[in-house]
C-alpha atoms as a PDB file:
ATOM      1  CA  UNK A   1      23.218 -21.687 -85.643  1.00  0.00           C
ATOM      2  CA  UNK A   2      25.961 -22.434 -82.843  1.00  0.00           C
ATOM      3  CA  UNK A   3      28.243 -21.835 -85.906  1.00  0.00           C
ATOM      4  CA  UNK A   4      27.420 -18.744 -86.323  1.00  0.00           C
ATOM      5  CA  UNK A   5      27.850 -17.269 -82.998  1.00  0.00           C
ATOM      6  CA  UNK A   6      31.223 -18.856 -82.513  1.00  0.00           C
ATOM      7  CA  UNK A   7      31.974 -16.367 -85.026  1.00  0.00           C
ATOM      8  CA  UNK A   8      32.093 -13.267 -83.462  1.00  0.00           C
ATOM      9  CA  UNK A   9      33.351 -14.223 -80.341  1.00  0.00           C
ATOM     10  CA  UNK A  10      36.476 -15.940 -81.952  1.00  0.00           C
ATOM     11  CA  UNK A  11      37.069 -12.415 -84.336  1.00  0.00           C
ATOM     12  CA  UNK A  12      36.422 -10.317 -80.917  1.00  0.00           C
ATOM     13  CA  UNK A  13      39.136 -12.021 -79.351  1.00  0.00           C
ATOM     14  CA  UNK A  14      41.519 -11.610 -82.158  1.00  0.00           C
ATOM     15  CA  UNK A  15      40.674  -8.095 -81.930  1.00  0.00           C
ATOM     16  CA  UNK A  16      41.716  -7.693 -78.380  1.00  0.00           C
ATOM     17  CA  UNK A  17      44.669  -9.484 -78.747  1.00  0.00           C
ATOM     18  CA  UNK A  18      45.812  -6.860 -81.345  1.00  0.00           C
ATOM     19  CA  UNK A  19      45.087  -4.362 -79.391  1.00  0.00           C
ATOM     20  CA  UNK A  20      46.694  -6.059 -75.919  1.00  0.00           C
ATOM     21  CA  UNK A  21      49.952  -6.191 -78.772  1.00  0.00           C
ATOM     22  CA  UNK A  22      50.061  -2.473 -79.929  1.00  0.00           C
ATOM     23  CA  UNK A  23      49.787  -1.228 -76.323  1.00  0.00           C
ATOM     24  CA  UNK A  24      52.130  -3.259 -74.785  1.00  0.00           C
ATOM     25  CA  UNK A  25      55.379  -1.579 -76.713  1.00  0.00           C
ATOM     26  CA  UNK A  26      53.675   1.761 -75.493  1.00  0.00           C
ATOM     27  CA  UNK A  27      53.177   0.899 -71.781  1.00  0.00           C
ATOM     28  CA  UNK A  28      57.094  -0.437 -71.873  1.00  0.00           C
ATOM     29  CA  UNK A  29      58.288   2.871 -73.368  1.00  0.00           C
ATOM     30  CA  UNK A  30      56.145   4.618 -70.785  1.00  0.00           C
ATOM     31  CA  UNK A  31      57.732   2.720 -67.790  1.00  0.00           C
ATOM     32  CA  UNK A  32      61.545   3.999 -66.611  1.00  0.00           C
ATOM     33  CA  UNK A  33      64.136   2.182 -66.687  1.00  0.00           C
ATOM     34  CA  UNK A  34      65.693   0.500 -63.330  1.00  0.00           C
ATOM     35  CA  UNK A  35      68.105   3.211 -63.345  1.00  0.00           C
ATOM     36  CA  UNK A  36      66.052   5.887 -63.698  1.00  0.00           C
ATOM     37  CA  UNK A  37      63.746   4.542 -60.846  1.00  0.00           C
ATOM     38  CA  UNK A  38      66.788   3.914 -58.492  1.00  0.00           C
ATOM     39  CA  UNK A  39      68.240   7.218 -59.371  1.00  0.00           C
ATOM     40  CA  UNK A  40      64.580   8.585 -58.324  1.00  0.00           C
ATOM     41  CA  UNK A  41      64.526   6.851 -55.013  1.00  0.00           C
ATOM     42  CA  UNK A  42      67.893   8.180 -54.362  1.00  0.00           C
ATOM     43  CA  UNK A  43      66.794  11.692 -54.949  1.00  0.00           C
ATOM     44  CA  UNK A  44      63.669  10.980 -52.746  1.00  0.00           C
ATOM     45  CA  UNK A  45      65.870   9.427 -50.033  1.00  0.00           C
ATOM     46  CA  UNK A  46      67.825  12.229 -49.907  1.00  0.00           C
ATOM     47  CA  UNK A  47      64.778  14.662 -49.974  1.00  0.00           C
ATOM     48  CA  UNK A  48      63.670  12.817 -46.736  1.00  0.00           C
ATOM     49  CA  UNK A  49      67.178  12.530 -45.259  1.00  0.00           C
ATOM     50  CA  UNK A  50      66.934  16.521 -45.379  1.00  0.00           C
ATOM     51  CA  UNK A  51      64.358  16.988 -44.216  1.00  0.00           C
ATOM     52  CA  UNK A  52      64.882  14.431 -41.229  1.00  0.00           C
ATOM     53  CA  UNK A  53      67.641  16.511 -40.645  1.00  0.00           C
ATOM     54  CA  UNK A  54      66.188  19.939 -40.880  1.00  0.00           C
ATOM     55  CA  UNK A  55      63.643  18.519 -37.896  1.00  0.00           C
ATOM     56  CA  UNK A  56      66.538  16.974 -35.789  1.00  0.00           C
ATOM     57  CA  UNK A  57      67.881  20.314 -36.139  1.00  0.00           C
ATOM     58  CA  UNK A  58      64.735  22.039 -35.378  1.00  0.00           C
ATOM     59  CA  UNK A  59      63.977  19.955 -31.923  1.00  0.00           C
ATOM     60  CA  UNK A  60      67.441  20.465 -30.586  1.00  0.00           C
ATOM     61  CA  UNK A  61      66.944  23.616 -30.452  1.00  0.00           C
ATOM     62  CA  UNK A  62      63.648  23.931 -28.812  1.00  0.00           C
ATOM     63  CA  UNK A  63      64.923  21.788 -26.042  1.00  0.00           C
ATOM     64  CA  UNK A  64      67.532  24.405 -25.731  1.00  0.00           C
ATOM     65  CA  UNK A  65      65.389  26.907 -25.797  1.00  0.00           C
ATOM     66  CA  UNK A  66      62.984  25.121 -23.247  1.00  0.00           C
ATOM     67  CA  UNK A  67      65.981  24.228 -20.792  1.00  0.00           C
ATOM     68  CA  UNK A  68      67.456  28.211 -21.194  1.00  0.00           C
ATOM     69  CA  UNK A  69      63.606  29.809 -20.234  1.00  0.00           C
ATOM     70  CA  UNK A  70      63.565  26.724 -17.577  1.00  0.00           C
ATOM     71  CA  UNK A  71      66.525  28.114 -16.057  1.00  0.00           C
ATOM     72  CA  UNK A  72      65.649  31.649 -16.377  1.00  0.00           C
ATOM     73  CA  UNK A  73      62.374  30.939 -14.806  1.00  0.00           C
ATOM     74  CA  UNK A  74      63.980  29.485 -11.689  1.00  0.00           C
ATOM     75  CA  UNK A  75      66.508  32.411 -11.043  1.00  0.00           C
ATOM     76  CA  UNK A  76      64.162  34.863 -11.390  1.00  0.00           C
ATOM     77  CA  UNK A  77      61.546  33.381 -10.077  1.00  0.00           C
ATOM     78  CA  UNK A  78      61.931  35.383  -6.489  1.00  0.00           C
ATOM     79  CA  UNK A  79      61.757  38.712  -8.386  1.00  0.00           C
ATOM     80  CA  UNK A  80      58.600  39.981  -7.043  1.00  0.00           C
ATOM     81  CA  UNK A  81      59.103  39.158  -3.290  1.00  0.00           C
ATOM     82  CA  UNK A  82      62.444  40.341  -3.959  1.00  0.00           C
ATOM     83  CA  UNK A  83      61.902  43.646  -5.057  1.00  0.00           C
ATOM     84  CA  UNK A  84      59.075  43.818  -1.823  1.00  0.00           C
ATOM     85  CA  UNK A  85      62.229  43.187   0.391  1.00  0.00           C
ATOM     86  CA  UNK A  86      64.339  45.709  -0.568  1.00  0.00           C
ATOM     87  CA  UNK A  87      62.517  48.595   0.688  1.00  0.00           C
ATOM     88  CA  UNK A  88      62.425  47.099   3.416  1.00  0.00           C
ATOM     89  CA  UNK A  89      66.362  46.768   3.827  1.00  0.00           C
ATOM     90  CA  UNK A  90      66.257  50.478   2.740  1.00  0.00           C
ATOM     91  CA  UNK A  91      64.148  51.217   5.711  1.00  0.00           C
ATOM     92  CA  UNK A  92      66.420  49.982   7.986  1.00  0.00           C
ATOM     93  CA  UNK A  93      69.413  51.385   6.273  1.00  0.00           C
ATOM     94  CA  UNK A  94      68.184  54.584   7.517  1.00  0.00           C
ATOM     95  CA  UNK A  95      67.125  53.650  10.866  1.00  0.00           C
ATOM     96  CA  UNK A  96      70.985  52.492  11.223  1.00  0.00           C
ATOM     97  CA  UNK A  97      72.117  56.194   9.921  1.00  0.00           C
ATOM     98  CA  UNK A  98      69.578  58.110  12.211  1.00  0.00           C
ATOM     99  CA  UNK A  99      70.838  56.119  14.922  1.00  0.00           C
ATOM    100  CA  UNK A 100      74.135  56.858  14.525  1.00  0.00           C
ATOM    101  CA  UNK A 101      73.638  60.273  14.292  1.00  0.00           C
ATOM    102  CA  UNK A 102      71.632  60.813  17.084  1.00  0.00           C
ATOM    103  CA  UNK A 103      73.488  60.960  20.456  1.00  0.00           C
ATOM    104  CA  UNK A 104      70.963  59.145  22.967  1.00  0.00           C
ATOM    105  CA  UNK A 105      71.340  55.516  24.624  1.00  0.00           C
ATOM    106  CA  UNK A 106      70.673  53.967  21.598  1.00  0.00           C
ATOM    107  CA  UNK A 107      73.413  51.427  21.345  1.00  0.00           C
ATOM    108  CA  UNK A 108      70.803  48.243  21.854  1.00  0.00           C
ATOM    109  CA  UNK A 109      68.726  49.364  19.682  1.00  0.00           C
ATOM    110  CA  UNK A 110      70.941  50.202  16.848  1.00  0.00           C
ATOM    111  CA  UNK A 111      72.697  46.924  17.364  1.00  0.00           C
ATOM    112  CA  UNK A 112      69.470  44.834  16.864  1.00  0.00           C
ATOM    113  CA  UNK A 113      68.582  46.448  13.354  1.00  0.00           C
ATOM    114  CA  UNK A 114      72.328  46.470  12.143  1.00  0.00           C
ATOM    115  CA  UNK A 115      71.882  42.341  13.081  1.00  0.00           C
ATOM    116  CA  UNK A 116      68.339  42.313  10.818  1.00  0.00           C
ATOM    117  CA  UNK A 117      69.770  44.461   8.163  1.00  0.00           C
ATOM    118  CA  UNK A 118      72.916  41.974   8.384  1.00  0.00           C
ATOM    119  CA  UNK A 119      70.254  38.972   8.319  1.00  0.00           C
ATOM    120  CA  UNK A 120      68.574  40.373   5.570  1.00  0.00           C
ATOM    121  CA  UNK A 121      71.560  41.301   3.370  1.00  0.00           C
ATOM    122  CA  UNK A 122      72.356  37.071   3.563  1.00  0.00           C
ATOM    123  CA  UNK A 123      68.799  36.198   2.828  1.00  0.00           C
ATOM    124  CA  UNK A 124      69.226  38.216  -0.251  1.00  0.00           C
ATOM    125  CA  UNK A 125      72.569  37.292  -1.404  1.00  0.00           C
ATOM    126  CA  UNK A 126      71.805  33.883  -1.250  1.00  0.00           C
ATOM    127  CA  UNK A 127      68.720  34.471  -3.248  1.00  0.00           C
ATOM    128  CA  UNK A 128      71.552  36.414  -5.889  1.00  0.00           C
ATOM    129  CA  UNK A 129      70.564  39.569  -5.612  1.00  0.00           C
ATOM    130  CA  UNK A 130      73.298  41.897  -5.060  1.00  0.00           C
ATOM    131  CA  UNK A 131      73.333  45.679  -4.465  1.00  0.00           C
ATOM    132  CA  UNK A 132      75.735  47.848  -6.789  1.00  0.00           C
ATOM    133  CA  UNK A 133      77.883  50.889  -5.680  1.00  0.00           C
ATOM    134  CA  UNK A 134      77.045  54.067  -7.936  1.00  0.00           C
ATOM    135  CA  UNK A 135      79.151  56.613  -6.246  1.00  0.00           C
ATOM    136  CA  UNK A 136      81.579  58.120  -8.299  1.00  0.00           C
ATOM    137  CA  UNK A 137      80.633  55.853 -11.470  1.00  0.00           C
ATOM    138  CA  UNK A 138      79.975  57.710 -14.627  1.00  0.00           C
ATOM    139  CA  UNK A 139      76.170  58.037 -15.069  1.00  0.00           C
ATOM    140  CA  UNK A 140      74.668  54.548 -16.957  1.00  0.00           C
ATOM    141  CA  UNK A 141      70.929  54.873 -17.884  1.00  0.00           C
ATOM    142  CA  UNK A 142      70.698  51.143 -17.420  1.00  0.00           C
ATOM    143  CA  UNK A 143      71.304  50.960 -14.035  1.00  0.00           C
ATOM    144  CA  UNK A 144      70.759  54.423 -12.358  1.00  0.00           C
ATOM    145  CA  UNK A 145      67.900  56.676 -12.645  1.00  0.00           C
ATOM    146  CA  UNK A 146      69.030  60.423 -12.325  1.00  0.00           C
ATOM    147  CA  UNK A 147      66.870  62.465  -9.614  1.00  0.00           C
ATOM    148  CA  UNK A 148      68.710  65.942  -9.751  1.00  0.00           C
ATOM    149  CA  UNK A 149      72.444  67.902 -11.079  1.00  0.00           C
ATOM    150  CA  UNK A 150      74.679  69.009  -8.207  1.00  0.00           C
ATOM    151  CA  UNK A 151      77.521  71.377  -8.622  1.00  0.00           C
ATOM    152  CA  UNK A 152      80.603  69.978  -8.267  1.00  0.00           C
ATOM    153  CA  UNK A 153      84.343  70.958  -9.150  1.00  0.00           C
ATOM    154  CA  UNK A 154      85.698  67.287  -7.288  1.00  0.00           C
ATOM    155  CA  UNK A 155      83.550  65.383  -9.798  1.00  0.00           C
ATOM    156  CA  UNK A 156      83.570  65.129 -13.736  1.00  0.00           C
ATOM    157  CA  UNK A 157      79.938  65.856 -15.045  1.00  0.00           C
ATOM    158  CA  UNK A 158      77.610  63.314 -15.285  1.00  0.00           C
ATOM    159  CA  UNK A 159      79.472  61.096 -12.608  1.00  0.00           C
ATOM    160  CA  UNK A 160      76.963  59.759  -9.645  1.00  0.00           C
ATOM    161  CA  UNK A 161      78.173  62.100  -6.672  1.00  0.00           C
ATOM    162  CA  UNK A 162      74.992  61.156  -4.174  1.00  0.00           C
ATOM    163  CA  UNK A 163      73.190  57.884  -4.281  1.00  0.00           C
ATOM    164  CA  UNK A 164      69.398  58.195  -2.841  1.00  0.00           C
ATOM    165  CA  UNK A 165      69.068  54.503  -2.903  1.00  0.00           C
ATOM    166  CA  UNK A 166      70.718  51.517  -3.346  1.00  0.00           C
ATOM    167  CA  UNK A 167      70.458  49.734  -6.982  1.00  0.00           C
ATOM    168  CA  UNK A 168      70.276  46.313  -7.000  1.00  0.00           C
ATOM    169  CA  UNK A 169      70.775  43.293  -9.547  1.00  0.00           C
ATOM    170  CA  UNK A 170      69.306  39.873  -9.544  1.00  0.00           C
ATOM    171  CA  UNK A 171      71.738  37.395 -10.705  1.00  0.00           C
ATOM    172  CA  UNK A 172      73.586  40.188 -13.275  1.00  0.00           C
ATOM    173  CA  UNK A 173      70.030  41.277 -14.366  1.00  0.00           C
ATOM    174  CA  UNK A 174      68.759  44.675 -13.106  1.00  0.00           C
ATOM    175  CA  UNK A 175      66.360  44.522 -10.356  1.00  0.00           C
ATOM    176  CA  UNK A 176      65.943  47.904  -9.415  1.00  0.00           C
ATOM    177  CA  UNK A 177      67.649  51.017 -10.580  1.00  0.00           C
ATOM    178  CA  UNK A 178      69.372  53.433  -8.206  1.00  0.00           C
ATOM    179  CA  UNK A 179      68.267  56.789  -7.601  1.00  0.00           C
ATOM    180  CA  UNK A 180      71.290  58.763  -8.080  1.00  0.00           C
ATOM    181  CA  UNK A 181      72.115  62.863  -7.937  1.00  0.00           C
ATOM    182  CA  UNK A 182      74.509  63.259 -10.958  1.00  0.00           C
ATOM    183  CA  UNK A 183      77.685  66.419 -10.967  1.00  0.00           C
ATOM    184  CA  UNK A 184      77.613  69.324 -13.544  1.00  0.00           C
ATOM    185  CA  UNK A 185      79.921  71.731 -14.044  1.00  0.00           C
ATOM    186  CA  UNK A 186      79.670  75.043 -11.702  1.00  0.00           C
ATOM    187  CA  UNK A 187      77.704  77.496 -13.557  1.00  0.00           C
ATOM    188  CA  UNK A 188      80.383  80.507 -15.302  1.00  0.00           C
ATOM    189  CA  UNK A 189      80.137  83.576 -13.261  1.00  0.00           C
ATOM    190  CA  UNK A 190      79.269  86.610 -14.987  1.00  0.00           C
ATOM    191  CA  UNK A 191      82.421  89.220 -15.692  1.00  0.00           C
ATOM    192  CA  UNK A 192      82.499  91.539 -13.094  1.00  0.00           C
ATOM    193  CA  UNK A 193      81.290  95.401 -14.320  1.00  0.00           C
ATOM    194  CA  UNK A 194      82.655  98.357 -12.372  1.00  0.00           C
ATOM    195  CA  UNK A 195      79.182 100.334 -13.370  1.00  0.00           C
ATOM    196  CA  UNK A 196      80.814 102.474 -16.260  1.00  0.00           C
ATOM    197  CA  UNK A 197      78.816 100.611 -18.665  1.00  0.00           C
ATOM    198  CA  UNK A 198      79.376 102.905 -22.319  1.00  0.00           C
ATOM    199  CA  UNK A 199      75.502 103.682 -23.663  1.00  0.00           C
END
């Protein structure tokens, strides 16, 4: 009886070596070469090295973009109280021009606002914000804002002839516009009739 089940296993063995044989030639024809699997880890390297690239590039500039907004941030910072101080140099801008116009004992007086306004325009200039002349420039949207048309034969139209108040920039950016009064060409007069108008 132990003959007889010695058998089997000894012919299922054989079996499974022929099979073990017949795949083995398919598995090798299956598996690439050594060049083809060096020439794929080259391609994949460089794949990678791209991409490693692509994100070098990518973070370089976001840290310029971060330091550019950083530095933005901390010039213009002062915008708001800045643009709260100017009225306040226009205010006594004016005083200084009433005073001077006026003919009373006013010299004390008049001295101690032109010192403020002369504080002032140093506290602001340090801070980079710089007022702009508009007088006699040709009109720019960007920086003035038009309040009215004079008639003028000194000035070309659309040139600033009367500036309402001052325009100011904040480090080369616009702060506030100025309010200007822009020149236009005196209106034709009408042809003079003698009354012997033909009906």
């Amino acid at each position: 009886m132990a003959k007889k089940t010695e058998q089997p296993v000894d012919q299922a063995a054989a079996e499974t070596e022929e099979q073990i044989t017949e795949q083995a030639p398919q598995d090798a024809a299956v598996e690439p070469s050594l060049e083809e699997q060096l020439a794929a880890s080259r391609a994949e390297s460089q794949k990678n090295w791209d991409l490693y690239l692509r994100e070098r590039a990518d973070l370089e500039n976001f840290r310029r973009r971060a330091q550019r907004e950083k530095e933005e941030l901390s010039r213009f910072a002062n915008e708001n109280i800045i643009k709260e101080i100017v009225p306040v140099v226009d205010n006594l801008e004016r005083a200084v021009a009433h005073a001077r116009q006026e003919s009373g004992d006013t010299e004390g007086l008049l001295q101690g606002v032109e010192m403020t306004l002369s504080m002032f325009a140093k506290a602001l200039d340090k801070f980079g914000v710089t007022p702009f002349n508009s007088v006699g420039e040709p009109f720019d949207p960007s920086r003035h804002e038009a309040m009215g048309l004079v008639e003028s034969t000194e000035h070309a139209p659309n040139t600033v002839v009367h500036e309402m108040q001052k325009g100011y920039l904040l480090s080369s950016r616009l702060l506030r516009p100025a309010l200007v009064m822009l020149a236009k060409a005196p209106a034709a007069e009408p042809p003079a009739t003698d009354g012997n108008e033909n009906n």
